[in-house]
C-alpha atoms as a PDB file:
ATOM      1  CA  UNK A   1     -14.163 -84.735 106.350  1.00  0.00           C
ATOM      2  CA  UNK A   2     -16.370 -81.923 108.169  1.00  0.00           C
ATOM      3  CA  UNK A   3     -14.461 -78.739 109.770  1.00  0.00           C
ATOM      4  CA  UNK A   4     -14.623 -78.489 113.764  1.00  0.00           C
ATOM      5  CA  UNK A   5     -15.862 -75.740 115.279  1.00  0.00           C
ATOM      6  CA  UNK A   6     -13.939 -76.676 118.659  1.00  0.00           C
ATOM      7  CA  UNK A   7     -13.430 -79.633 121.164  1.00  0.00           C
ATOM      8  CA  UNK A   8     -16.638 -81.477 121.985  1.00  0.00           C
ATOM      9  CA  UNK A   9     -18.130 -81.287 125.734  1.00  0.00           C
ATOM     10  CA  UNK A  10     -20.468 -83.607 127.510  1.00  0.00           C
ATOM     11  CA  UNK A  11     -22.573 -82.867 130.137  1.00  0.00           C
ATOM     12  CA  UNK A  12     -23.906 -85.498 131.994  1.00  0.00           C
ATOM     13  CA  UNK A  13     -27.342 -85.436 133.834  1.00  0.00           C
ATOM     14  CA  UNK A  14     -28.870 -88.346 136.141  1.00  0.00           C
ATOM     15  CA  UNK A  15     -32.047 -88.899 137.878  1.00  0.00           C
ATOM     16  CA  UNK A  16     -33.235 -91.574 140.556  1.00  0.00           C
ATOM     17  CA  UNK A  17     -36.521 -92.779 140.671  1.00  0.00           C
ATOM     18  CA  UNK A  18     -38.259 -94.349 143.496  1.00  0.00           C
ATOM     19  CA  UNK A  19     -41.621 -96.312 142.806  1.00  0.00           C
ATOM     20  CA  UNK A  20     -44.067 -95.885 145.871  1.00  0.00           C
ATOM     21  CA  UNK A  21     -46.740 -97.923 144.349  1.00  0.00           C
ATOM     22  CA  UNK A  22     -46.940-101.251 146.091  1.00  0.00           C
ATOM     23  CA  UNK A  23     -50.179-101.434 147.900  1.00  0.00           C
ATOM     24  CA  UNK A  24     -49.070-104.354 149.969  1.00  0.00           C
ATOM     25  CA  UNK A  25     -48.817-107.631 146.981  1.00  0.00           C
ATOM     26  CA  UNK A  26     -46.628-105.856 144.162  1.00  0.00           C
ATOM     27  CA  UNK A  27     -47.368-106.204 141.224  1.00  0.00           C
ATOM     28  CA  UNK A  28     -49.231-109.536 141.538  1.00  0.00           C
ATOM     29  CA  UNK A  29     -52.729-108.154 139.660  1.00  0.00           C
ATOM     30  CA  UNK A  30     -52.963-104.962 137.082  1.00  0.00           C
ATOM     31  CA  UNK A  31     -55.409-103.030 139.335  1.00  0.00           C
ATOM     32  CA  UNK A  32     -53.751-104.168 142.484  1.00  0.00           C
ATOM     33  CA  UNK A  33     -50.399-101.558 142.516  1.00  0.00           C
ATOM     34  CA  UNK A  34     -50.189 -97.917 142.799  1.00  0.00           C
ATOM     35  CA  UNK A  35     -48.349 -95.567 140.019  1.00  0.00           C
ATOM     36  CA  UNK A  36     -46.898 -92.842 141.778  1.00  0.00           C
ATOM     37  CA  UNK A  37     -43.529 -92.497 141.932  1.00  0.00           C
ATOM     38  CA  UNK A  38     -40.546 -90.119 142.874  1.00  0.00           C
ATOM     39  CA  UNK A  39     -38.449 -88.150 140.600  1.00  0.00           C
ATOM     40  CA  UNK A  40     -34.884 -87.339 142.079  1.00  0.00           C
ATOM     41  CA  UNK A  41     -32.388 -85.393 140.985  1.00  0.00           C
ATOM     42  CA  UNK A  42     -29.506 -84.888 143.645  1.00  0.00           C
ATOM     43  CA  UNK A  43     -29.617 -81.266 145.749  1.00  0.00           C
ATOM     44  CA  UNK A  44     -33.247 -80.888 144.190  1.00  0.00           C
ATOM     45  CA  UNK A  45     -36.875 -81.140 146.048  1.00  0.00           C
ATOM     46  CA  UNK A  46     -38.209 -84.860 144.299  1.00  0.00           C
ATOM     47  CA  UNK A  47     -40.908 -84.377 141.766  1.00  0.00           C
ATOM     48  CA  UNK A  48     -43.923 -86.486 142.630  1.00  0.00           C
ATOM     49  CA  UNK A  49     -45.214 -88.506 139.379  1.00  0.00           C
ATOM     50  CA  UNK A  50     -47.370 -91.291 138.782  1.00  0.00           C
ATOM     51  CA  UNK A  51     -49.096 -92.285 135.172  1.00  0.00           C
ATOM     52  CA  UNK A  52     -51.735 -90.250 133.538  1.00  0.00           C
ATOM     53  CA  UNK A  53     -54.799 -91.136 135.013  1.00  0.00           C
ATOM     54  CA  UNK A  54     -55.709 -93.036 131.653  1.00  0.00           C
ATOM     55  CA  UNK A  55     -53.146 -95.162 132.987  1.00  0.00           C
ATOM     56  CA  UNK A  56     -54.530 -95.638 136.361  1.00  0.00           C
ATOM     57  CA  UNK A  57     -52.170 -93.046 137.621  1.00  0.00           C
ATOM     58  CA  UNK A  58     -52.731 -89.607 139.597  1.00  0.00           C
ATOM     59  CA  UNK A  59     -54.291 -87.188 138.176  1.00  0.00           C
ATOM     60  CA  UNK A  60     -52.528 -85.209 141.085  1.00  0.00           C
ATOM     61  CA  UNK A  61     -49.276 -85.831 140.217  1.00  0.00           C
ATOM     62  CA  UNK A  62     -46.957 -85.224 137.557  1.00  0.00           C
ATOM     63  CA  UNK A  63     -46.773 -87.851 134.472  1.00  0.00           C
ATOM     64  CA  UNK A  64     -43.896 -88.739 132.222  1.00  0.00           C
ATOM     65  CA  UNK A  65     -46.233 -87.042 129.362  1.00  0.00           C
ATOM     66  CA  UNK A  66     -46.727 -84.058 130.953  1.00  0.00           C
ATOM     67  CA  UNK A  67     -42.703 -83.326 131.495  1.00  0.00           C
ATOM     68  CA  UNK A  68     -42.134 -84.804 128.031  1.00  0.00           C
ATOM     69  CA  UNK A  69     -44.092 -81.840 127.074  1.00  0.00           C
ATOM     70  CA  UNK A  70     -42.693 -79.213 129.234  1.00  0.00           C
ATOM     71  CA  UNK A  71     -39.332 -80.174 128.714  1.00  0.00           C
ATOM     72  CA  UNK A  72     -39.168 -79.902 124.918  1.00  0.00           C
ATOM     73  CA  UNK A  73     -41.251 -75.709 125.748  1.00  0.00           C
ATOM     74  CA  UNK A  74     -38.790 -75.468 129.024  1.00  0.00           C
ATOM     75  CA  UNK A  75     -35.538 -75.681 126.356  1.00  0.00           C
ATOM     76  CA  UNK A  76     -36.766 -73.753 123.758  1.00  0.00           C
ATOM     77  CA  UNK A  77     -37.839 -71.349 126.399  1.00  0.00           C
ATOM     78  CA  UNK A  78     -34.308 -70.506 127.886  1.00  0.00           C
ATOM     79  CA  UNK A  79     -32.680 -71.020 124.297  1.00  0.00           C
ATOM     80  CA  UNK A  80     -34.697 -68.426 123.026  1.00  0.00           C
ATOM     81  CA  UNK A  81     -34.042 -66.225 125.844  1.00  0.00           C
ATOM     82  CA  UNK A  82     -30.290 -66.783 125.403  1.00  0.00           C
ATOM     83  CA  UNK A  83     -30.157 -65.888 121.691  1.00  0.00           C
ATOM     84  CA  UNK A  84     -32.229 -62.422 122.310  1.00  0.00           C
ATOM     85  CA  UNK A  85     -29.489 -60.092 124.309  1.00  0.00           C
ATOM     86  CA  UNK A  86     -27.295 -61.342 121.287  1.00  0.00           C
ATOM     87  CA  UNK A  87     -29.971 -60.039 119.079  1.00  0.00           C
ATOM     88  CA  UNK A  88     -30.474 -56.925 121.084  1.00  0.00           C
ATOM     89  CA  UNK A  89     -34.022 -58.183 121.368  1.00  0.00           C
ATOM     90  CA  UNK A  90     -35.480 -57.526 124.996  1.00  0.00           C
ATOM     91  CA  UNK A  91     -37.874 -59.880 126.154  1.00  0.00           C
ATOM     92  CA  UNK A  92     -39.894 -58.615 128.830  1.00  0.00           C
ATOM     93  CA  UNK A  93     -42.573 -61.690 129.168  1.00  0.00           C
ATOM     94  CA  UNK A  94     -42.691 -64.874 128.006  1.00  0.00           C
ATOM     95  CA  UNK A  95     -45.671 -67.386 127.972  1.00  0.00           C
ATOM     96  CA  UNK A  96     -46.116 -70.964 126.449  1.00  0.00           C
ATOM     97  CA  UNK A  97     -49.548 -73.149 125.647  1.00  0.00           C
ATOM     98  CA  UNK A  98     -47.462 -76.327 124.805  1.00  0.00           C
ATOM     99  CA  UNK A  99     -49.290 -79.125 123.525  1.00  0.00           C
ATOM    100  CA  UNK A 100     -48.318 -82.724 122.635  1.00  0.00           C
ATOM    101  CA  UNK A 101     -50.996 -85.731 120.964  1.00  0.00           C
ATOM    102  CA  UNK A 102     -50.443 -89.315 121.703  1.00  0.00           C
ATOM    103  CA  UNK A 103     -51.155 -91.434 119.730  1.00  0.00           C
ATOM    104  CA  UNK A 104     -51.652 -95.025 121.098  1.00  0.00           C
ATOM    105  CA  UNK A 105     -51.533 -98.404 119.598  1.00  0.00           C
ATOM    106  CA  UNK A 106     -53.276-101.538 119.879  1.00  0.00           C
ATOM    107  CA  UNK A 107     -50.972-103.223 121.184  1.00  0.00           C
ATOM    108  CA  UNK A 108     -50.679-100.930 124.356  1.00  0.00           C
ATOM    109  CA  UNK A 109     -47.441 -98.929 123.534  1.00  0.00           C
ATOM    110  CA  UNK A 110     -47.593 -95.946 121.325  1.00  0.00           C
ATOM    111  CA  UNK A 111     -45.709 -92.872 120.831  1.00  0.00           C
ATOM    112  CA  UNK A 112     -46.251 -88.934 120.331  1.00  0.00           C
ATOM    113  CA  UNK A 113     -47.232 -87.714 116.755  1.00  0.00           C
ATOM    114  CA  UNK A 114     -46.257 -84.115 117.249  1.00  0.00           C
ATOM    115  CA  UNK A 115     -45.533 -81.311 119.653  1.00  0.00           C
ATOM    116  CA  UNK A 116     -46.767 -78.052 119.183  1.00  0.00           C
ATOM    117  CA  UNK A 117     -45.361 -74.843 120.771  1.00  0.00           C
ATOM    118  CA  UNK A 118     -47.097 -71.428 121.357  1.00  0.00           C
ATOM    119  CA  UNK A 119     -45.047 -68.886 122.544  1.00  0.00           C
ATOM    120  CA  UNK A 120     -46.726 -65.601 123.392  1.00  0.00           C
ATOM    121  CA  UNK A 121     -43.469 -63.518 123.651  1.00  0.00           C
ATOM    122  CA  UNK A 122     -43.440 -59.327 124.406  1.00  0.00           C
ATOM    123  CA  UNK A 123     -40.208 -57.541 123.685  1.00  0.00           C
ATOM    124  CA  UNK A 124     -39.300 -54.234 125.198  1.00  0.00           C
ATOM    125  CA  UNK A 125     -40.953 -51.057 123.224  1.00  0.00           C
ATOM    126  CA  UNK A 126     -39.162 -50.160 120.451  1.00  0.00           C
ATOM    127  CA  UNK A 127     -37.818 -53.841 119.538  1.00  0.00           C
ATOM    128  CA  UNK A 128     -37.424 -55.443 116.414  1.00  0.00           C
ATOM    129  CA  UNK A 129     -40.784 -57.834 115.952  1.00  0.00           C
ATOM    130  CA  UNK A 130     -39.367 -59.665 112.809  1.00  0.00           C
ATOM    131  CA  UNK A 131     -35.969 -60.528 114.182  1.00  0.00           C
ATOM    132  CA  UNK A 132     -37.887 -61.562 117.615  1.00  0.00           C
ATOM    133  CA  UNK A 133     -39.621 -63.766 115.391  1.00  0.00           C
ATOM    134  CA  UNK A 134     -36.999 -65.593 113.524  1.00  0.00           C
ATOM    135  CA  UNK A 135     -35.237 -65.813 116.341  1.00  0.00           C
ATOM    136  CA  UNK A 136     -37.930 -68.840 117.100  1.00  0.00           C
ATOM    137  CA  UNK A 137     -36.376 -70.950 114.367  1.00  0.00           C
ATOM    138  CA  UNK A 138     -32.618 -70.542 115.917  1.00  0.00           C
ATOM    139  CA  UNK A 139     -34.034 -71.538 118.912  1.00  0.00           C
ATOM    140  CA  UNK A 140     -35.859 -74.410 117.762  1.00  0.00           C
ATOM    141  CA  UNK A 141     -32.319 -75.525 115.776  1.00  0.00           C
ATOM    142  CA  UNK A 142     -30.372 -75.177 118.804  1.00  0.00           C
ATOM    143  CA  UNK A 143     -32.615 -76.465 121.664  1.00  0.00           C
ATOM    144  CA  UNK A 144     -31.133 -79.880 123.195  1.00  0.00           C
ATOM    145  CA  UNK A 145     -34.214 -81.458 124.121  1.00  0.00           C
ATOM    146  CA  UNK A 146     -35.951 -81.006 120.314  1.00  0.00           C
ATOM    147  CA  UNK A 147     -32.756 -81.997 118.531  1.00  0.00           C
ATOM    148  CA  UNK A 148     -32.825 -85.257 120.787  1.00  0.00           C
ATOM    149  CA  UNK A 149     -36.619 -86.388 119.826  1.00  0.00           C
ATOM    150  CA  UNK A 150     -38.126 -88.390 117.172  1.00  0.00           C
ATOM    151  CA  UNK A 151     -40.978 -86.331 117.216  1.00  0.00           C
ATOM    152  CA  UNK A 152     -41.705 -83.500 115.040  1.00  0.00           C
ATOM    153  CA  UNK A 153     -41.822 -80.113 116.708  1.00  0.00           C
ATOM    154  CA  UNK A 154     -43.719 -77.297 115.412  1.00  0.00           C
ATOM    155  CA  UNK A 155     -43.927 -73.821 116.784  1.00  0.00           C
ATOM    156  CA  UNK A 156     -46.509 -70.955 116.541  1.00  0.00           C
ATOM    157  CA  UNK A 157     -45.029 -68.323 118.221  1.00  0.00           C
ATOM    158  CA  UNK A 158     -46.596 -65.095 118.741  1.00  0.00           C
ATOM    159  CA  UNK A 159     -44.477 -61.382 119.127  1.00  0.00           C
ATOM    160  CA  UNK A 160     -46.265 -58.655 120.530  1.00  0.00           C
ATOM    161  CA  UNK A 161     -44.296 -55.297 121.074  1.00  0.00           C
ATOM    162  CA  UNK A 162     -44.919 -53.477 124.524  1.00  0.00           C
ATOM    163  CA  UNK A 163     -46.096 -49.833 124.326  1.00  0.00           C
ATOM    164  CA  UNK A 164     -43.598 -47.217 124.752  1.00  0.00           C
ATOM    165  CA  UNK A 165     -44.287 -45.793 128.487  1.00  0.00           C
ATOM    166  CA  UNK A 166     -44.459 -42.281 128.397  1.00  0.00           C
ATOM    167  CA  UNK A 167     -42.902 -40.062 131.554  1.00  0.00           C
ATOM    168  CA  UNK A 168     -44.980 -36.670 131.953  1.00  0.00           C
ATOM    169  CA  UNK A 169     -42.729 -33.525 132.014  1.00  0.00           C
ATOM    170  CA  UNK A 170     -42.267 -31.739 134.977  1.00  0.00           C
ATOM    171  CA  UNK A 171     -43.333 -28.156 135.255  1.00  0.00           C
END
């Protein structure tokens, strides 16, 4: 029997998507329909997406890929950010060169091998460098959207410390 730490919560999200692809005959040939489609999320502007252009998609447009990607650096993003006023760590920019490989298979499906993280974090002169570093693996441990994947996620996160600004004294 494991101890609670509390009553669980759920938090339910939803999303409607509207295909914009037929060209007039469906889907009645491969090369014949359009990709694109809507991504809507009630109150919100809609997201337009299509497939990767590999795909035959949009280049244009957002792809289920790229916000695969984004999502998995967009939650470990504001996690981060939420653990560091605990820490008395203050972030003053925050940067990420998120990566994800693909690998397909023969038989047309596929999955992703690995996503990679690079956050290129500055904290406020004066901050604590190794905690602001460490604070990466909470944030990976905690994030919703990496706890929820198959795929292994691996970040290289990078701390610089901002220079202390001095103030010239007044004569």
């Amino acid at each position: 029997m494991s101890a609670s730490t509390g009553p669980t919560k759920t938090h339910d999200f939803k999303a409607h998507i509207v295909w914009d692809g037929n060209l007039g005959d469906g889907t009645s040939s491969y090369k014949g329909y359009g990709r694109n489609y809507r991504v809507q999320v009630g109150g919100k502007p809609d997201l337009p997406a299509s497939a990767d252009p590999v795909f035959r998609g949009d280049s244009d447009r957002y792809n289920p890929e790229d916000l695969f990607v984004a999502s998995i650096s967009a939650c470990h993003l504001l996690t981060y950010l939420a653990l560091c006023p605990r820490a008395k760590i203050s972030v003053v920019a925050y940067e990420d060169d998120a990566s994800g490989t693909l690998l397909l298979s023969p038989d047309g499906g596929g999955k992703f091998e690995s996503v990679t993280l690079r956050p290129k974090v500055t904290i406020a002169a004066g901050g604590d460098a190794k905690r602001a570093m460490e604070l990466h693996d909470t944030a990976h441990d905690l994030c919703f959207i990496a706890a929820s994947v198959s795929v292994p996620v691996h970040h290289e996160p990078q701390i610089k410390v901002a220079e202390a600004v001095s103030i010239p004294a007044v004569e």
